[in-house]
Every structure is written in structure tokens, then in C-alpha cells.
N, C-alpha and C. Protein backbone atom coordinates (compact mmCIF):
# COMPACT_ATOMS: atom_id res chain seq x y z
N UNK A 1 -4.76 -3.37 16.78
CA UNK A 1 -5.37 -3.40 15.47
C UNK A 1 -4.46 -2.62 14.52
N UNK A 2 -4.33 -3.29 13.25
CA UNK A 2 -3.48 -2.75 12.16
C UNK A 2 -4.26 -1.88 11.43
N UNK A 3 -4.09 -0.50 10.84
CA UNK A 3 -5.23 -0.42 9.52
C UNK A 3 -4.21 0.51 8.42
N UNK A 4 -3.66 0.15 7.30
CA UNK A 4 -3.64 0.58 5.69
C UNK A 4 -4.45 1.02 5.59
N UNK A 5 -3.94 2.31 5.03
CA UNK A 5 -4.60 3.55 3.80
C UNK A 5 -3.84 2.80 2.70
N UNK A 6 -4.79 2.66 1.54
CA UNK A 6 -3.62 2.59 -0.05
C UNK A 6 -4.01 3.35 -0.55
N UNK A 7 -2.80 3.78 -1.86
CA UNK A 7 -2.99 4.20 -2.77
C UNK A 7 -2.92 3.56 -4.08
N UNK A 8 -3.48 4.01 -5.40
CA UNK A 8 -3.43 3.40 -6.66
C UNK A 8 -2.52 2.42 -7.09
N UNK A 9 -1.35 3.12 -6.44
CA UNK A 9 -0.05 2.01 -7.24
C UNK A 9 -0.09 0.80 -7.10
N UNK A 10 0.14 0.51 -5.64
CA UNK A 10 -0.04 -0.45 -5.30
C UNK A 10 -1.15 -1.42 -4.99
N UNK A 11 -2.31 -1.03 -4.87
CA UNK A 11 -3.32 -1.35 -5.17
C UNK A 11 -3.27 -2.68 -6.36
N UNK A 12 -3.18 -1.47 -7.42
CA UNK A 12 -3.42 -2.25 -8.49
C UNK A 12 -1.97 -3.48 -8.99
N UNK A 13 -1.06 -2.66 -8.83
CA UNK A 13 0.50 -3.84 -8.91
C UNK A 13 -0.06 -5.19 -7.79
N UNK A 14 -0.49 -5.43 -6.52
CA UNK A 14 -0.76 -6.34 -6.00
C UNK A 14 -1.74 -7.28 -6.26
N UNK A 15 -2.50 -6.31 -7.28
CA UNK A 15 -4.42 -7.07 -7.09
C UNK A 15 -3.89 -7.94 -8.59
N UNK A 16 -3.08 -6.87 -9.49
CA UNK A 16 -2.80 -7.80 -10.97
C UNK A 16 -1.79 -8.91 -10.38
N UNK A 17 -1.03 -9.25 -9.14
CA UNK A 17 -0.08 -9.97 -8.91
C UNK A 17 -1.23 -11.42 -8.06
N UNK A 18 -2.52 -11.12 -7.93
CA UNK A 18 -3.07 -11.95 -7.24
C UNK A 18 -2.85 -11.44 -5.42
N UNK A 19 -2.12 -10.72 -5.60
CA UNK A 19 -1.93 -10.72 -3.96
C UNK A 19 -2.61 -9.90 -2.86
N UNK A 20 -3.57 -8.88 -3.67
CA UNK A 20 -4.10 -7.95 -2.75
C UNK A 20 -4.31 -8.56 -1.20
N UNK A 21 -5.57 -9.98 -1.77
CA UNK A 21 -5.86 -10.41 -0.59
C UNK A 21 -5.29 -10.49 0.95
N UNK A 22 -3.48 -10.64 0.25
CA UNK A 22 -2.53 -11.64 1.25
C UNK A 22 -2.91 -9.87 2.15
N UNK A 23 -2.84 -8.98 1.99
CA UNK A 23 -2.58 -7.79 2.99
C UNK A 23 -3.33 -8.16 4.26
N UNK A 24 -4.45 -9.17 4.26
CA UNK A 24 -5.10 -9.18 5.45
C UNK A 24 -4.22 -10.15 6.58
N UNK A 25 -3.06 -10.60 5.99
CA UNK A 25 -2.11 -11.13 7.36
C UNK A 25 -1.37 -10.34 7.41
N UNK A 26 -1.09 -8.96 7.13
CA UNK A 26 -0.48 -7.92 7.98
C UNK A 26 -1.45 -6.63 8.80
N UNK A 27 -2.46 -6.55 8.01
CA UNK A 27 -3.32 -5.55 8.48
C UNK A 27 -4.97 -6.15 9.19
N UNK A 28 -5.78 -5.70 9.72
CA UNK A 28 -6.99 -5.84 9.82
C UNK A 28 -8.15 -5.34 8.60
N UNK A 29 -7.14 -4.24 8.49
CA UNK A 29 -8.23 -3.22 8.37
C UNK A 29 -7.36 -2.90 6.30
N UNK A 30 -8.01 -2.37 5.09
CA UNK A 30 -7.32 -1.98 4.43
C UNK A 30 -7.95 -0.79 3.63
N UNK A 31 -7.74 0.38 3.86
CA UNK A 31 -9.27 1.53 3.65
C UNK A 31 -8.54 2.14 2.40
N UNK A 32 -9.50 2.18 1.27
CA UNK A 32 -9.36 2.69 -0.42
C UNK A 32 -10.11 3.95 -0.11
N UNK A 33 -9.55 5.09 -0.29
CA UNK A 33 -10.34 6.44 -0.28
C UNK A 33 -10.81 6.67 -1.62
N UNK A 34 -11.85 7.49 -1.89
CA UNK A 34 -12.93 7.72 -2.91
C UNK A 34 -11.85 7.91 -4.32
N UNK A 35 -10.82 9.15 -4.23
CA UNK A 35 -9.98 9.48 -4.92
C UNK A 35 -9.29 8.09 -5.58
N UNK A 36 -9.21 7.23 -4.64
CA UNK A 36 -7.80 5.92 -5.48
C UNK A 36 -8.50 5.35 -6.06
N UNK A 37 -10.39 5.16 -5.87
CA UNK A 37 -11.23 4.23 -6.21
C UNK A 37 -11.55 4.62 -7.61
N UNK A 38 -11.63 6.03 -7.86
CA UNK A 38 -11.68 6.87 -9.29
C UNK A 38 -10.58 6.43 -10.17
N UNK A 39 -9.18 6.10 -9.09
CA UNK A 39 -8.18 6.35 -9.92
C UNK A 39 -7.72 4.75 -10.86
N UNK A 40 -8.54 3.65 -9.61
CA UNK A 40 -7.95 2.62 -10.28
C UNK A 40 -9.25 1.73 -11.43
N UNK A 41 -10.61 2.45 -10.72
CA UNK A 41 -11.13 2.57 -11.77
C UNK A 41 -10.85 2.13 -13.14
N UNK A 42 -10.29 3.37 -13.45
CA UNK A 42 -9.74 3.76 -14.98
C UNK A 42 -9.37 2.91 -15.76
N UNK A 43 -8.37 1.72 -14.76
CA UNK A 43 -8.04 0.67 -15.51
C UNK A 43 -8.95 -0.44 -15.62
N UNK A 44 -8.44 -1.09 -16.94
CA UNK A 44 -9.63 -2.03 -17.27
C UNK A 44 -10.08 -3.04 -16.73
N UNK A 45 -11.27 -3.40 -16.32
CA UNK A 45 -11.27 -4.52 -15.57
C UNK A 45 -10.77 -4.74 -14.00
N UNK A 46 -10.63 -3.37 -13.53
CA UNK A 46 -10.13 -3.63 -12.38
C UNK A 46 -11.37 -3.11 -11.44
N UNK A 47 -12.61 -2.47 -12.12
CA UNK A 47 -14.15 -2.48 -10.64
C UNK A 47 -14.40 -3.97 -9.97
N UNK A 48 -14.20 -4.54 -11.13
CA UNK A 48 -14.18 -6.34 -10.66
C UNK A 48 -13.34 -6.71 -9.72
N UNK A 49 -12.18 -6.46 -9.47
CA UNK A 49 -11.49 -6.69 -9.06
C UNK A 49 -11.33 -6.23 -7.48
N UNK A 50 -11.67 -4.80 -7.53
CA UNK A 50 -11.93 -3.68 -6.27
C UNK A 50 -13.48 -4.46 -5.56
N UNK A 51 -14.22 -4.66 -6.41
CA UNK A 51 -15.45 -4.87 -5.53
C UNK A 51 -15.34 -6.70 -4.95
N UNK A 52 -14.42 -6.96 -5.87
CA UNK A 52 -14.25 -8.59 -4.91
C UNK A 52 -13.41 -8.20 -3.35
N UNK A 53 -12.63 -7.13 -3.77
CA UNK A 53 -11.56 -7.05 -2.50
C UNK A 53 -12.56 -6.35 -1.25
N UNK A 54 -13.60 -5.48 -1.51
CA UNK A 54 -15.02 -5.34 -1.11
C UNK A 54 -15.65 -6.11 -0.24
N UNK A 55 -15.49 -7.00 -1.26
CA UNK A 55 -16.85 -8.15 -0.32
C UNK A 55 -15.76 -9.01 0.45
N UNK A 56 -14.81 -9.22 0.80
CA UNK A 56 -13.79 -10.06 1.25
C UNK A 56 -13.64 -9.55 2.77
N UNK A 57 -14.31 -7.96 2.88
CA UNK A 57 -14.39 -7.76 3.96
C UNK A 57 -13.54 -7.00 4.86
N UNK A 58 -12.14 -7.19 4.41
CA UNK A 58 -11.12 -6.84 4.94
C UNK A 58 -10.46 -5.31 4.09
N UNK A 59 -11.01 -4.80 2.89
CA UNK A 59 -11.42 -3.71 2.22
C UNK A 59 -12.55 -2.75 2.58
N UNK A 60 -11.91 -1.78 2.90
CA UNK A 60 -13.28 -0.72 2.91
C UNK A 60 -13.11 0.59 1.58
N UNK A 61 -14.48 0.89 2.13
CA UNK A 61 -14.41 2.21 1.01
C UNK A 61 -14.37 3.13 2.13
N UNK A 62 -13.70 4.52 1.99
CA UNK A 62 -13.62 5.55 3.13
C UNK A 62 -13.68 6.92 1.87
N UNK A 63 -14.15 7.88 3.06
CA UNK A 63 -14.37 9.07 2.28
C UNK A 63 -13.89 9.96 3.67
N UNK A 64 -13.26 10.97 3.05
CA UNK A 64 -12.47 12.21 3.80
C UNK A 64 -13.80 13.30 4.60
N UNK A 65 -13.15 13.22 5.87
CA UNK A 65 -14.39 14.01 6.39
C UNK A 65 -13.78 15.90 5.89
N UNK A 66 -12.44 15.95 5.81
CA UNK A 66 -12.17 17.50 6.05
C UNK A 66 -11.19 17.57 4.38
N UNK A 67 -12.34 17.88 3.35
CA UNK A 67 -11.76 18.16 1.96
C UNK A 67 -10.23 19.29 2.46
N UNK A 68 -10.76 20.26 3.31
CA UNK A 68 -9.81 21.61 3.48
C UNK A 68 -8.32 20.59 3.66
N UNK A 69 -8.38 19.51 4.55
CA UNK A 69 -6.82 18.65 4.72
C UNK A 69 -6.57 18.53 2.92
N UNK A 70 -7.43 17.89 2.65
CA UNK A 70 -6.75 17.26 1.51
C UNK A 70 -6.46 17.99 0.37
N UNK A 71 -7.08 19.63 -0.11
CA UNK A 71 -6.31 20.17 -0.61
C UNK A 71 -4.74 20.98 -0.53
N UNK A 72 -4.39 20.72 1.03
CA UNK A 72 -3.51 21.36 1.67
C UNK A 72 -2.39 20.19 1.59
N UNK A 73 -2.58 18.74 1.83
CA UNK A 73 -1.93 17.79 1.55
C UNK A 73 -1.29 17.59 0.05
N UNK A 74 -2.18 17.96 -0.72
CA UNK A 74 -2.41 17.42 -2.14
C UNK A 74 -1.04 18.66 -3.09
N UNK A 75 -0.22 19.35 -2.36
CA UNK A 75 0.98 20.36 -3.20
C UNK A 75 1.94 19.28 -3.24
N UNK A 76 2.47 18.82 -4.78
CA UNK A 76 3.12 17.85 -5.23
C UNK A 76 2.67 16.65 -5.04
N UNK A 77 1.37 16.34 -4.36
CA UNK A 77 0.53 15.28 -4.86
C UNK A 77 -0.66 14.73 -5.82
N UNK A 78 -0.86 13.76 -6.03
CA UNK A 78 -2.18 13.69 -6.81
C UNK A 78 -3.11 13.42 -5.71
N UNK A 79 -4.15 13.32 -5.98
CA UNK A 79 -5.46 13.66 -5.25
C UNK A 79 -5.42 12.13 -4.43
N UNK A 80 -5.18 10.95 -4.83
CA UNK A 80 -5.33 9.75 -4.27
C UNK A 80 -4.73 9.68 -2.88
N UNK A 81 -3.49 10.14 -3.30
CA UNK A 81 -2.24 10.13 -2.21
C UNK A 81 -2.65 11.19 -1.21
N UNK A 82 -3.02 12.50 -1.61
CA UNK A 82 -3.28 13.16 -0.72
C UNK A 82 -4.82 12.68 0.30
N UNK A 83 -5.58 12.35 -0.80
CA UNK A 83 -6.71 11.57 0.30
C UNK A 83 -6.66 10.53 1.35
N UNK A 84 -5.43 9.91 0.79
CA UNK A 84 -5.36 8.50 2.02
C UNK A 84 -4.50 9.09 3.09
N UNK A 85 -3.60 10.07 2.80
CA UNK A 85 -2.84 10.21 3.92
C UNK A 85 -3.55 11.26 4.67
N UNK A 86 -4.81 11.99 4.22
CA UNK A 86 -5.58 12.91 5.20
C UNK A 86 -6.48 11.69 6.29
N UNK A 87 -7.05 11.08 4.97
CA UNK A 87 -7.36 9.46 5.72
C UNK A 87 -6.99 8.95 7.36
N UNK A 88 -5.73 8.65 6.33
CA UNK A 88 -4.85 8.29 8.15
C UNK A 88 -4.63 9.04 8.73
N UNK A 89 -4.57 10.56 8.49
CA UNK A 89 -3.89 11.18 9.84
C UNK A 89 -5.80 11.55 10.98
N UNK A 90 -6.77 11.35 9.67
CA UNK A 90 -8.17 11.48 10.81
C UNK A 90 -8.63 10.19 11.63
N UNK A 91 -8.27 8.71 10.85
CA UNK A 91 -8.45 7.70 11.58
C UNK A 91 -7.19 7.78 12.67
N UNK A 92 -6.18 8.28 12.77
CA UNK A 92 -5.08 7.76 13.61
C UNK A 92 -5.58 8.66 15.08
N UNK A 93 -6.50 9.90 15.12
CA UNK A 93 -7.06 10.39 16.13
C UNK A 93 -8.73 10.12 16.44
N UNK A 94 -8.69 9.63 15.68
CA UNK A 94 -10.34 8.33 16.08
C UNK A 94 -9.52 7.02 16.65
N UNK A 95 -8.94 6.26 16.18
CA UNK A 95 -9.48 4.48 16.39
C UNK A 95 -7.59 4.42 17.16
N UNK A 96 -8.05 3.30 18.44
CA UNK A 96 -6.69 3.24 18.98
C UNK A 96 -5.68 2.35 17.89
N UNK A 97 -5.48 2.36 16.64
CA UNK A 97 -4.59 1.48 16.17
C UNK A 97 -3.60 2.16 15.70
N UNK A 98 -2.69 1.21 15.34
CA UNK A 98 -1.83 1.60 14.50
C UNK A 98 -1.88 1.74 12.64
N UNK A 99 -2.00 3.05 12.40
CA UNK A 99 -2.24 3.08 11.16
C UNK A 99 -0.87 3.02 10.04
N UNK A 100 -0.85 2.81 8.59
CA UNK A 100 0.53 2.70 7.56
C UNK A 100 -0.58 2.89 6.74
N UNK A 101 0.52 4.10 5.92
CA UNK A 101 0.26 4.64 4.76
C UNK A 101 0.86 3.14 3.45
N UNK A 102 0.34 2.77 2.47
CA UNK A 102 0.75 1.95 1.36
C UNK A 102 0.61 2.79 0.15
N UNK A 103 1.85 3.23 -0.04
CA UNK A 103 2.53 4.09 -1.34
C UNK A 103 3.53 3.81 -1.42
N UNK A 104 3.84 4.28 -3.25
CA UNK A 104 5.34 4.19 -3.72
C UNK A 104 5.68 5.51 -4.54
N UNK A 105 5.03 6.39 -3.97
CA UNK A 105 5.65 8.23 -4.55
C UNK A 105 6.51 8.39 -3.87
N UNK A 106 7.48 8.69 -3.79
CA UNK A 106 8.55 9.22 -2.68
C UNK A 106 8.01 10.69 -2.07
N UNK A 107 7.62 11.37 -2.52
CA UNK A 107 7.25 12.93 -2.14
C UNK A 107 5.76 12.37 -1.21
N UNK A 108 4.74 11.48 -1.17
CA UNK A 108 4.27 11.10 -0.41
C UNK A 108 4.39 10.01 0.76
N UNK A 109 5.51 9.38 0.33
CA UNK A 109 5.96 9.01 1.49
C UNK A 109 6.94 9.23 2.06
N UNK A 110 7.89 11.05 2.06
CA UNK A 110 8.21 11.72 2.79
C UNK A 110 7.12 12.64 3.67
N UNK A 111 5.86 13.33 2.63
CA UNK A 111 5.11 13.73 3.64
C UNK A 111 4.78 12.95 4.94
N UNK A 112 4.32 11.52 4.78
CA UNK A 112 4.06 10.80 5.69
C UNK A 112 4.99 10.68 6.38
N UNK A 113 6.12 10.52 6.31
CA UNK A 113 7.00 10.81 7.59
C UNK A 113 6.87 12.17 8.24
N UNK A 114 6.45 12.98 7.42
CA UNK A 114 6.62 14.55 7.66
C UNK A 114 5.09 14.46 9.37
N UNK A 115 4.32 13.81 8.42
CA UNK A 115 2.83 13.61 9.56
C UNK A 115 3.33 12.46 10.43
N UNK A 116 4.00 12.16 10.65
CA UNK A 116 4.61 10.93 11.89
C UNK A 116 3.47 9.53 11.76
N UNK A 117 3.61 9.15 10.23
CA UNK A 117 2.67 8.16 9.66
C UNK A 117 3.48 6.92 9.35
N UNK A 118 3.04 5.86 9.37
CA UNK A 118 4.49 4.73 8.61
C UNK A 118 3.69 4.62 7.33
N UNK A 119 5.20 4.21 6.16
CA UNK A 119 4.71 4.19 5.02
C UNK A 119 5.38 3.02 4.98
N UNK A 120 4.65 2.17 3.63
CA UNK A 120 5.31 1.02 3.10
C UNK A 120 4.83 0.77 1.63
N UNK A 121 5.84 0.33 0.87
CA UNK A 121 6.29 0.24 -0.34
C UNK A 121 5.41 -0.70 -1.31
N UNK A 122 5.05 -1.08 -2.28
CA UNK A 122 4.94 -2.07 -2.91
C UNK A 122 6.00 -3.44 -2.57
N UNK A 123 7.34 -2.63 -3.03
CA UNK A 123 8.73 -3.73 -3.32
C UNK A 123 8.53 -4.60 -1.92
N UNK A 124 8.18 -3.41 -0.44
CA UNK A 124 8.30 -3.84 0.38
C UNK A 124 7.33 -5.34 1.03
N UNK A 125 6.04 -4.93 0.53
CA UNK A 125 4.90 -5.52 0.80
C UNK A 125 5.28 -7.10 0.11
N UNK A 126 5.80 -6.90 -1.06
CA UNK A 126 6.14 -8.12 -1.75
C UNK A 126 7.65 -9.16 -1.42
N UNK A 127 8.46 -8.38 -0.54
CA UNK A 127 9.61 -8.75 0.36
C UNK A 127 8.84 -9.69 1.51
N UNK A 128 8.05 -8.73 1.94
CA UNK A 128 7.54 -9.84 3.52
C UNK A 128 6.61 -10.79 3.14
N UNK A 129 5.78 -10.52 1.88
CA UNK A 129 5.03 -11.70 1.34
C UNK A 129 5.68 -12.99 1.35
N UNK A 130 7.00 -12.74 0.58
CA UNK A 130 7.79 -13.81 0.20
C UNK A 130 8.58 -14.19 1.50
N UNK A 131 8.96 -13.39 2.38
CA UNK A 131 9.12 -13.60 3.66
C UNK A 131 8.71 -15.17 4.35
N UNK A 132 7.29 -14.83 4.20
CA UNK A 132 6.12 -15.41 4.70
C UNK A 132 5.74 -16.83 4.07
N UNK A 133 6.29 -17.15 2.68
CA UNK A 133 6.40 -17.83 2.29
C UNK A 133 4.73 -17.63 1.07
N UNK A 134 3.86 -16.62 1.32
CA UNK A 134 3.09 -16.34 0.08
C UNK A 134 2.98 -15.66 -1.08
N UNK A 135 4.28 -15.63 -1.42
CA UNK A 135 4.74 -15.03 -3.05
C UNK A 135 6.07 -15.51 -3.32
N UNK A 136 5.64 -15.23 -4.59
CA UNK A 136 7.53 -15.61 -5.33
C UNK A 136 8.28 -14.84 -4.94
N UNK A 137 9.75 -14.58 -5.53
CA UNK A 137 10.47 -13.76 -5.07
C UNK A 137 10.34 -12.42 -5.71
N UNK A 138 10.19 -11.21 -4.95
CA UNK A 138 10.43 -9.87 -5.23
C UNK A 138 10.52 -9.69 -6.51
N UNK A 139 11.69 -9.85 -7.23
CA UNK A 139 12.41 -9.91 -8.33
C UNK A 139 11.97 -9.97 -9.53
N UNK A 140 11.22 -11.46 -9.32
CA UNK A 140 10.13 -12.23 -10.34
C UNK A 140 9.09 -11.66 -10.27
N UNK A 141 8.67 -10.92 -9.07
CA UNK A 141 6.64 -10.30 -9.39
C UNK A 141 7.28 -8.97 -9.88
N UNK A 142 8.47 -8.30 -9.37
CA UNK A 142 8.98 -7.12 -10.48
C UNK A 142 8.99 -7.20 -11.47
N UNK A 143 9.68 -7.93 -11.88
CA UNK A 143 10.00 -8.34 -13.62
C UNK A 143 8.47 -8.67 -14.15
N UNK A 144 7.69 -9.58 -13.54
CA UNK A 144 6.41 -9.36 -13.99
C UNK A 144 5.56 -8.20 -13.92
N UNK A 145 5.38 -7.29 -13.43
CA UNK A 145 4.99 -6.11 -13.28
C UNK A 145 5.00 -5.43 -14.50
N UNK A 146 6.67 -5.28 -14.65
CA UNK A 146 7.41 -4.53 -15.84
C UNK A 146 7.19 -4.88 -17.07
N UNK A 147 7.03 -6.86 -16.91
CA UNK A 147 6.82 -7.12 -18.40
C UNK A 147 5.28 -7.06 -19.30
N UNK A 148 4.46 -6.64 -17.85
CA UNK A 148 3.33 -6.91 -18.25
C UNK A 148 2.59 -5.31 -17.92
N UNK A 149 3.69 -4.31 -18.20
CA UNK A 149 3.13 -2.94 -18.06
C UNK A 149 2.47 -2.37 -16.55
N UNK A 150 2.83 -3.15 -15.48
CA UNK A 150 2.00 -2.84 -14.33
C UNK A 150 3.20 -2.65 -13.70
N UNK A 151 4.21 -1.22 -13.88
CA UNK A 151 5.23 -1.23 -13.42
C UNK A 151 5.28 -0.28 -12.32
N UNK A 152 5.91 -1.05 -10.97
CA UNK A 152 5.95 0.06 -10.16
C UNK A 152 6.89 1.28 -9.99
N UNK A 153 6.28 2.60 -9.24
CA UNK A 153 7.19 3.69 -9.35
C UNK A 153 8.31 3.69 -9.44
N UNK A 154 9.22 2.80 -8.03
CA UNK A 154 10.42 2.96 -7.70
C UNK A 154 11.04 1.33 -8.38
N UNK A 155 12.07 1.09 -8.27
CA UNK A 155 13.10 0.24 -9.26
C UNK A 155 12.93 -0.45 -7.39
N UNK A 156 13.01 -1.77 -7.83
CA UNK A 156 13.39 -2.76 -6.44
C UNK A 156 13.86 -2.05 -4.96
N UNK A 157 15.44 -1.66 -5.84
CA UNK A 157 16.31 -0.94 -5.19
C UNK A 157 17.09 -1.59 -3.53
N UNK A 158 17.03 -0.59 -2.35
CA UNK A 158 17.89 -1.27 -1.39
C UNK A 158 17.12 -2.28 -0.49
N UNK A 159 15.39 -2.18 -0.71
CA UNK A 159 14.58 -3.01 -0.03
C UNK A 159 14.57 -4.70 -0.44
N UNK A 160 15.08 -4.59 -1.84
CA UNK A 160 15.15 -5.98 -2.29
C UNK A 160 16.49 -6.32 -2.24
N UNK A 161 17.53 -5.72 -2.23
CA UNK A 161 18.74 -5.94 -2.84
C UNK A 161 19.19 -6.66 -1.30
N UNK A 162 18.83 -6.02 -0.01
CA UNK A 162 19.35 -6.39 0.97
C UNK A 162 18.68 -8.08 1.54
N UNK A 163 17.44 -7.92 0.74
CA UNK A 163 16.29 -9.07 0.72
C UNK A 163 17.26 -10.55 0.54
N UNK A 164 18.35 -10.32 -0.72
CA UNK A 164 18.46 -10.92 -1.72
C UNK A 164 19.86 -10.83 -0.90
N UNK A 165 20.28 -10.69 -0.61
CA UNK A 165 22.31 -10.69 0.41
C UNK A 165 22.22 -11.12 1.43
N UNK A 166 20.89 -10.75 2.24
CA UNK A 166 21.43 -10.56 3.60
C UNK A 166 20.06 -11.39 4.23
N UNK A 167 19.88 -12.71 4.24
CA UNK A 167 18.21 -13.30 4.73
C UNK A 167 17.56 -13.01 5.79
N UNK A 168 18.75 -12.95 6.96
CA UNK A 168 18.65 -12.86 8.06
C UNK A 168 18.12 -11.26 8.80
N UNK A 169 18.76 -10.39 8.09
CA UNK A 169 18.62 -8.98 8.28
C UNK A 169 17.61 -8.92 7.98
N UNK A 170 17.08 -9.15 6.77
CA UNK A 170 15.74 -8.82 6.01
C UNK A 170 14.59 -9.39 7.18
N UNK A 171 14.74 -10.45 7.50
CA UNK A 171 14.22 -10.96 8.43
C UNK A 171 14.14 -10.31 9.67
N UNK A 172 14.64 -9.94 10.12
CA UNK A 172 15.15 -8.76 11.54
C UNK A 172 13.77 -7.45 10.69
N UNK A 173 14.52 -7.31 9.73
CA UNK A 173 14.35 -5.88 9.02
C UNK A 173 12.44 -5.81 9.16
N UNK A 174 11.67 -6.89 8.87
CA UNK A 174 10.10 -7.40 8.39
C UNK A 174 9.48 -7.53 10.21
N UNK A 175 10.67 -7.81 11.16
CA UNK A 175 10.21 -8.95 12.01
C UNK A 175 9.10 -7.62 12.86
N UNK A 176 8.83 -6.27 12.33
CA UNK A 176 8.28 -5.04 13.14
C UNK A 176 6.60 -5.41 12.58
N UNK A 177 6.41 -6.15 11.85
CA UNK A 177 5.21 -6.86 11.31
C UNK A 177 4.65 -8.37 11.79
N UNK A 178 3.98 -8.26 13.07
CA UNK A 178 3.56 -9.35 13.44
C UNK A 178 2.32 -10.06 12.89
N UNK A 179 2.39 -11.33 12.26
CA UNK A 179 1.10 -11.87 11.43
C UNK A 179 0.21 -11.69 12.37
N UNK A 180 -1.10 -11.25 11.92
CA UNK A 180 -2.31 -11.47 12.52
C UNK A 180 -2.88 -13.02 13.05
């Protein structure tokens, strides 16, 4: 069993791209902690959006059993990031699966390496989409992102660039993600 923690960023960059859904052919499981649910909130029109991903089943709502983790997590984080990755590190000693952190802070997804967690990217999520043959290319949902203000943290960078040179590698590179 697969299960994603997300955070805000991506959250919302995927759900405005149409794609949230596609996460359920990499994961089982995709758990929004209380904190990201506040956070994406905020933006307009997006409770609609969160409570469809809700009823779809493959979304949960999760709440932190040990606040004390998540203020201890939360030095150079915001509260979202620090909640999902307290998240995963309490589901990863409950449930036999394999858990991945979904962020694009770099300082939280070094902690998560720091907690022996896998992290994965927006850019990335949208590489194996297109992989898969259910999204456009990288490039194009970037540039849409950007043009339409839903821009993500990090710039494409070496996750797309190698996407875009090298098919085969990239392919190698994704192949640690078996479709459900």
C-alpha cells in the first residue's frame, strides 16, 4: 500500500491543473492534514474543490495525534508542512506501507530526508503523469501555472530538463513508481 501526505503547494497547483485526481494511480491512500486544509482553504473556490477530492474517496482528512512533533518539526517551516510530515512519520509506525511526503519547500523536503521519508515534487508528479500518458508535458502545465498565477516554488529545473533530453532515463528514473 502507497500513502501521500500533501502539502498546500501542490495540492492546489494539481487540483487547478485538473489533475489532483490522477494521484490515485500512484498512491492508495492521499491524507490532507488539518493545517494544509486551512491553508488551501484561503484560496478561492478551492473548499469545492477539496471536498470533491473528499468524496472521491481516495482523499482523507487527517489530524496530528502529537501537536508536541509538530511544533518541533515546524523551525523553518510553516505549519502545513510541518503537520504532514509529523503525519507521516506517525502513520509510517502504524500502517505497513510505504509512505511519501508531496512538497515543493526545499527545507521540507530536506527535513524529510532528514526523517528517512520520500519526498516528491510537484514538477515531479507532473513528469510521471505525462510519463503515463495523463498530462501534457511538464513544461506546458508549468508555463500554465505561472501564467495563471498558480506558480510553483521551485523553477522545473533538473527533474524536467532530464525529462525533456533523456526519455529513457526519465523512464528508468519514474520506473520506482509502480501503477496501482
Amino acid at each position: 500500500m502507497r500513502i501521500a501526505v500533501v502539502d498546500s503547494s501542490p495540492l492546489i497547483a494539481l487540483a487547478h491543473l485538473g489533475l489532483a485526481p490522477k494521484l490515485s494511480q500512484f498512491f492508495n491512500k492521499v491524507l490532507v492534514p488539518r493545517a494544509v486544509q486551512r491553508e488551501v482553504n484561503r484560496k478561492g473556490r478551492f473548499r469545492y474543490r477539496l471536498n470533491h477530492l473528499f468524496a472521491s474517496g481516495r482523499f482523507e482528512k487527517c489530524a496530528v495525534a502529537d501537536p508536541g512533533n509538530v511544533q518541533l518539526l515546524q523551525e523553518g517551516l510553516n505549519e502545513g508542512e510541518a503537520e504532514a510530515l509529523s503525519q507521516a512519520q506517525e502513520r509510517r509506525s502504524k500502517e505497513e506501507a510505504e509512505l511519501f511526503f508531496i512538497g515543493d519547500e526545499r527545507q521540507a523536503r530536506d527535513r524529510c530526508q532528514q526523517l528517512k521519508l520520500k519526498a516528491v515534487g510537484t514538477v515531479r508528479l507532473l513528469a510521471r503523469l505525462n510519463l503515463d500518458g495523463f498530462a501534457d508535458s511538464p513544461a506546458a502545465l508549468v508555463r500554465k501555472l505561472r501564467r495563471e498565477h498558480e506558480r510553483p516554488k521551485r523553477s522545473p529545473g533538473r527533474c524536467l530538463l532530464r525529462c525533456q533530453r533523456h526519455p529513457k532515463v526519465s523512464e528508468e528514473h519514474f520506473s520506482r513508481w509502480p501503477v496501482n
